[in-house]
C-alpha atoms as a PDB file:
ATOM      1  CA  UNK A   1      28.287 -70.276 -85.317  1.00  0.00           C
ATOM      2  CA  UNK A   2      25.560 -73.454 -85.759  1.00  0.00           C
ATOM      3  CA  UNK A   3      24.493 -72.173 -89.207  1.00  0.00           C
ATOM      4  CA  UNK A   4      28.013 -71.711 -90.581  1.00  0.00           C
ATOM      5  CA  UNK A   5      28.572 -75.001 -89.492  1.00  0.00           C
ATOM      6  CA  UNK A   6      25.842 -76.506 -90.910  1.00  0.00           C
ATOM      7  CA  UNK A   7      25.610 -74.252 -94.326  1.00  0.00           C
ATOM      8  CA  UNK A   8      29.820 -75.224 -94.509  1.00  0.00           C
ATOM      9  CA  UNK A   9      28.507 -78.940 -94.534  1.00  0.00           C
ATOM     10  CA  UNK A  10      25.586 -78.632 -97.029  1.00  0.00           C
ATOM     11  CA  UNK A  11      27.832 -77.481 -99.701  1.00  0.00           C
ATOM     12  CA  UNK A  12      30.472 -80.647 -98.556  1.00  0.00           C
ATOM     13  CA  UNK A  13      27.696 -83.202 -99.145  1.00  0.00           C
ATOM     14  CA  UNK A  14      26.547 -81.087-102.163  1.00  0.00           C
ATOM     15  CA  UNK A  15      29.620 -81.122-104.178  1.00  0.00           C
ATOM     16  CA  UNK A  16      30.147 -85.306-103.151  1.00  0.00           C
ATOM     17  CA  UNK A  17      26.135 -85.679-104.601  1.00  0.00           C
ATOM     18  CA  UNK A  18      27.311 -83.842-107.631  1.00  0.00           C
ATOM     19  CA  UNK A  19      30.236 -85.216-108.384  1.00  0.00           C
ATOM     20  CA  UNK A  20      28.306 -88.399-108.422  1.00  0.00           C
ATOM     21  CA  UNK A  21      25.945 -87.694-110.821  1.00  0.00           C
ATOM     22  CA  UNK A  22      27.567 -88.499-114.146  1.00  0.00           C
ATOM     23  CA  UNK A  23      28.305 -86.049-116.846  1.00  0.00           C
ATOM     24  CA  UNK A  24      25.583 -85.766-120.174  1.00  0.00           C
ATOM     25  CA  UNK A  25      28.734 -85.002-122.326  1.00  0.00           C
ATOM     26  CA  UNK A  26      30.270 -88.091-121.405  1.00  0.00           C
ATOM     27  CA  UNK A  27      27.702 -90.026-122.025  1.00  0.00           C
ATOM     28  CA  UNK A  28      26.584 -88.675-125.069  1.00  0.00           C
ATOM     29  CA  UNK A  29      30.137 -89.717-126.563  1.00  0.00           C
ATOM     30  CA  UNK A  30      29.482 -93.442-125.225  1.00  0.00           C
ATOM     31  CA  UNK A  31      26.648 -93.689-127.218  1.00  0.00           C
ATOM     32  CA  UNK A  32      25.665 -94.064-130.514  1.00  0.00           C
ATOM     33  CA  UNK A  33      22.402 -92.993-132.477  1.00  0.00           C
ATOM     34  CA  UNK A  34      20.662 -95.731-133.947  1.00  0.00           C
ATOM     35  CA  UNK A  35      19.992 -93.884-136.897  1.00  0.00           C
ATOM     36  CA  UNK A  36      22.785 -92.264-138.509  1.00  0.00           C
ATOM     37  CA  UNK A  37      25.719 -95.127-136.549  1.00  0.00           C
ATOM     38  CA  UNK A  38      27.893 -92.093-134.856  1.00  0.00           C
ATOM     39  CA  UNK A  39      28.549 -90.944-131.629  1.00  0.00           C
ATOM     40  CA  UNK A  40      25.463 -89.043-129.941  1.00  0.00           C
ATOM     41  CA  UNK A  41      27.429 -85.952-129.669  1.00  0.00           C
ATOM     42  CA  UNK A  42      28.003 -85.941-133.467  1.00  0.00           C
ATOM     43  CA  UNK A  43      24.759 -86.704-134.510  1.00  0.00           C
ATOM     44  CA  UNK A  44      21.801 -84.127-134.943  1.00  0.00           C
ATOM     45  CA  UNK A  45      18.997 -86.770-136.280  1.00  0.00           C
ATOM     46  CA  UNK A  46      16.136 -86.734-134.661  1.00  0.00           C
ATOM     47  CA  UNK A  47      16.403 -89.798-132.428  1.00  0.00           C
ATOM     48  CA  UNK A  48      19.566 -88.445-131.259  1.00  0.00           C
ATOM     49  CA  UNK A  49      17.972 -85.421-129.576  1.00  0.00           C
ATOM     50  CA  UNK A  50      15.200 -87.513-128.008  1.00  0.00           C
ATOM     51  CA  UNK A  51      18.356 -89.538-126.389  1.00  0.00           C
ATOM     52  CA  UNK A  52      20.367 -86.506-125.398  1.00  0.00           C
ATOM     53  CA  UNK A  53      16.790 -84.672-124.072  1.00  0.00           C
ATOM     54  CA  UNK A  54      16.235 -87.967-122.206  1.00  0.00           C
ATOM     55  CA  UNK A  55      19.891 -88.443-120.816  1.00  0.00           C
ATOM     56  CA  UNK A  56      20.072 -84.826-119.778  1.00  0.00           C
ATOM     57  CA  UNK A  57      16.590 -85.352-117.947  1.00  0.00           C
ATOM     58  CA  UNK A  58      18.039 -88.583-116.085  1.00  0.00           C
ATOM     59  CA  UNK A  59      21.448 -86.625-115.279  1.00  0.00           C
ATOM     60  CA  UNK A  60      19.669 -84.067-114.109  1.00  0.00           C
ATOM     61  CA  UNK A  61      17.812 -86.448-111.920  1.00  0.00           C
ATOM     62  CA  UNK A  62      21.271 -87.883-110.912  1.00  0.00           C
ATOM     63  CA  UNK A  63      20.610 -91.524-112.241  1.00  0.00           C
ATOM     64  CA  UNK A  64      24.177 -93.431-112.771  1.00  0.00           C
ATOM     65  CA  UNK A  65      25.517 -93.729-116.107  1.00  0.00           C
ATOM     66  CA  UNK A  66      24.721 -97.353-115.912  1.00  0.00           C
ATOM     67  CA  UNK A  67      21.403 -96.585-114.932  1.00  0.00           C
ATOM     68  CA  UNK A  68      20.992 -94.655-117.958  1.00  0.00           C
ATOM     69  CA  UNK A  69      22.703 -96.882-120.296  1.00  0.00           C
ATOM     70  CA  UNK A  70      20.949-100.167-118.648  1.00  0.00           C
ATOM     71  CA  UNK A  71      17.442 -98.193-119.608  1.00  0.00           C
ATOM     72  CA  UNK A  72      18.765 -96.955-123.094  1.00  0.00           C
ATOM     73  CA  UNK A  73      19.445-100.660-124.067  1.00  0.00           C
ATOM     74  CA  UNK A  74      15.746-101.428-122.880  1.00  0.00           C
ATOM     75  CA  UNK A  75      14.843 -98.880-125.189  1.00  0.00           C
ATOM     76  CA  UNK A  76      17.004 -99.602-128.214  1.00  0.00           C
ATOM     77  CA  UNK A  77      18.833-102.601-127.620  1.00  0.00           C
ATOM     78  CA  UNK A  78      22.778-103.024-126.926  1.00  0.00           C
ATOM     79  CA  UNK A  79      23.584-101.185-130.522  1.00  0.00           C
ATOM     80  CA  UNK A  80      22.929 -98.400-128.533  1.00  0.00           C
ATOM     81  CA  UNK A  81      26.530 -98.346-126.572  1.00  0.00           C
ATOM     82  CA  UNK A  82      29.756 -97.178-128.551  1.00  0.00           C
ATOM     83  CA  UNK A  83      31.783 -99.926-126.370  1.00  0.00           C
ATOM     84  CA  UNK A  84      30.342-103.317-126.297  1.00  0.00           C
ATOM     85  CA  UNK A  85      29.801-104.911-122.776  1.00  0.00           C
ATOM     86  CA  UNK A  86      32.987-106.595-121.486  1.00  0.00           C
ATOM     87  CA  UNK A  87      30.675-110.106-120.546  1.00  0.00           C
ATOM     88  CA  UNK A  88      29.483-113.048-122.581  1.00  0.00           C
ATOM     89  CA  UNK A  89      29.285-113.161-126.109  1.00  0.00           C
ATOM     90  CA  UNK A  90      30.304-109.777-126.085  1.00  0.00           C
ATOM     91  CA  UNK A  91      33.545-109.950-124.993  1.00  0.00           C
ATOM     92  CA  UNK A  92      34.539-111.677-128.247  1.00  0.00           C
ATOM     93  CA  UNK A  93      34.733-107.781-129.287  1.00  0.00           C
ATOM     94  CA  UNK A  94      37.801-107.103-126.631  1.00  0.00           C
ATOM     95  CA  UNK A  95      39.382-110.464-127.004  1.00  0.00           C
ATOM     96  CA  UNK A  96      39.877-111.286-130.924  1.00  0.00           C
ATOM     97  CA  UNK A  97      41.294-107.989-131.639  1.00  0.00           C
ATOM     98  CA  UNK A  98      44.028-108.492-129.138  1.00  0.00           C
ATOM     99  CA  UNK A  99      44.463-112.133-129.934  1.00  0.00           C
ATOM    100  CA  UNK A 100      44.984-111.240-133.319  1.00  0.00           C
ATOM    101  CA  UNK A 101      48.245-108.878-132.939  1.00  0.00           C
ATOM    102  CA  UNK A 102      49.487-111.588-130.287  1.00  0.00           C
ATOM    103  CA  UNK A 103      49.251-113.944-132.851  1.00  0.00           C
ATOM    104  CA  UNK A 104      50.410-111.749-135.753  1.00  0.00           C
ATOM    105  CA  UNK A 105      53.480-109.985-134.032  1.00  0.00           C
ATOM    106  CA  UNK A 106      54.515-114.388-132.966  1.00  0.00           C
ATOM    107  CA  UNK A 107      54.246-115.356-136.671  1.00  0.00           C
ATOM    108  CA  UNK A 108      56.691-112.227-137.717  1.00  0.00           C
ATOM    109  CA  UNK A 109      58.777-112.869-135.237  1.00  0.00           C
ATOM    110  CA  UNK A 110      58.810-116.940-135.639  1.00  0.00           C
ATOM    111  CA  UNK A 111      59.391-115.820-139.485  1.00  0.00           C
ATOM    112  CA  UNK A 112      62.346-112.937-138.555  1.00  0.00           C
ATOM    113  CA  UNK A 113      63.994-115.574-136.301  1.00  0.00           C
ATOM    114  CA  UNK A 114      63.821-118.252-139.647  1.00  0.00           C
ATOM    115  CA  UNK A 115      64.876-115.712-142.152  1.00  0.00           C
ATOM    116  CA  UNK A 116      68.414-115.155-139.717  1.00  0.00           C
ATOM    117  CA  UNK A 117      68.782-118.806-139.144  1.00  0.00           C
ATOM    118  CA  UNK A 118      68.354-119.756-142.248  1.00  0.00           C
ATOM    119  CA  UNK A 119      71.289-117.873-144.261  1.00  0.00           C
ATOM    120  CA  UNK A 120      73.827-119.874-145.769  1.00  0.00           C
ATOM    121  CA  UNK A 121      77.131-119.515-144.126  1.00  0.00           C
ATOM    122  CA  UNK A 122      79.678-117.470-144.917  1.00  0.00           C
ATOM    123  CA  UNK A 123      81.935-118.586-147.868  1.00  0.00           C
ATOM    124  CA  UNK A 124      85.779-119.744-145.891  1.00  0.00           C
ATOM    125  CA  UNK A 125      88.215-117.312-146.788  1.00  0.00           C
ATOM    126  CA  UNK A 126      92.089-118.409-148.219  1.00  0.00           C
ATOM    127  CA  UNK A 127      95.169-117.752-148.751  1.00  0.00           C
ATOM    128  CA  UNK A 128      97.648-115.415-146.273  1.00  0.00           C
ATOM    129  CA  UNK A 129      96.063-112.346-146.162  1.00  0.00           C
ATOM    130  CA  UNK A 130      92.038-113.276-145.676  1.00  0.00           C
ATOM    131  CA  UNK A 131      91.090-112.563-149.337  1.00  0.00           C
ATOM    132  CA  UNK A 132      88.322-114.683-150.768  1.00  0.00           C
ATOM    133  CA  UNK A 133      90.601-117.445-152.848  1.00  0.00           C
ATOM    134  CA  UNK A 134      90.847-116.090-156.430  1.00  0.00           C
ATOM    135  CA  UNK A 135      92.708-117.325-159.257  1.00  0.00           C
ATOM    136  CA  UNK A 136      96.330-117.766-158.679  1.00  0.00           C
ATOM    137  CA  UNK A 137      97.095-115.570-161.823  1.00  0.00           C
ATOM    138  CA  UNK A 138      94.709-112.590-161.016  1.00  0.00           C
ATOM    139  CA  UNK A 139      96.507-112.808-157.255  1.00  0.00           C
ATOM    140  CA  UNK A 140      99.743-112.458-159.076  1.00  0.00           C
ATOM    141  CA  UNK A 141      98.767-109.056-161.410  1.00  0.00           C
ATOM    142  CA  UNK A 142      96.946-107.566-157.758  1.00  0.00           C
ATOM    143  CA  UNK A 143     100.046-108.265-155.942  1.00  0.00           C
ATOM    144  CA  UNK A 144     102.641-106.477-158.712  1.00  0.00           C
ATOM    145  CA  UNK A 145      99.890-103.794-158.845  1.00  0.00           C
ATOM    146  CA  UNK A 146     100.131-103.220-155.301  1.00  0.00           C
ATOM    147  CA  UNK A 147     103.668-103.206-155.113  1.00  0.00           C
ATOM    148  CA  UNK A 148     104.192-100.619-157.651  1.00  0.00           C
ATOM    149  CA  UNK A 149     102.465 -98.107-155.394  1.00  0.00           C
ATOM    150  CA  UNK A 150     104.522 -99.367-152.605  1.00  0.00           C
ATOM    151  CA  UNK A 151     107.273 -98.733-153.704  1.00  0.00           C
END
């Protein structure tokens, strides 16, 4: 009964140690070869592989993903990383794109809320049925045209 106890908790403390250890995969999407400028897992140059072989070594060896990305940026500087950081001057990258559709979707709306003000009004209508006021003689001719199919 002891050893089913203690094999049932080796595999519980087995699967939470892997589930810690980050996935190569993953990572290899997050980074980019310094070669060729893509993605790690599109990229077959030859600096790519030596970055996969070493990230599958350190996932093997359960190192974090920032662990591995911290070293990688030792190694080949913060180019390295698809994402920028999200500190210092770095975060320009996450801020100006979004401050430029803030600032884009207020100037078409500030613009779309001119355009509807700024219309001329609508011309007053006349006379005692709501037309548009038009020449007493062409009012005249519409109205005996109108009656003949009156009538």
């Amino acid at each position: 009964m002891r050893v089913l106890a203690v094999a049932v908790a080796a595999l519980a403390f087995a699967g939470t140690a892997a589930a810690a250890c980050p996935s190569a995969a993953r990572l290899e999407g997050q980074l980019i070869c310094p070669t060729c400028k893509t993605t790690l897992d599109q990229s077959d140059a030859p600096v790519a592989r030596e970055i996969k072989a070493h990230v599958r070594r350190r996932v093997a060896a359960c190192a974090s993903e920032e662990q591995i990305k911290d070293e990688l940026v030792v190694m080949f500087g913060p180019a390295v990383l698809a994402a920028p950081p999200k500190e210092g001057f770095h975060l320009l990258a996450w801020l100006l794109p979004l401050t430029g559709l803030a600032v884009g979707a207020a100037v078409v709306s500030l613009l779309v809320w001119r355009w509807s003000r700024g219309r001329p009004p609508d011309e007053p209508t006349s006379g005692s049925n709501g037309r548009a006021g038009l020449d007493p003689e062409v009012e005249r001719r519409l109205d005996q045209e109108l009656a003949r199919f009156d009538g």
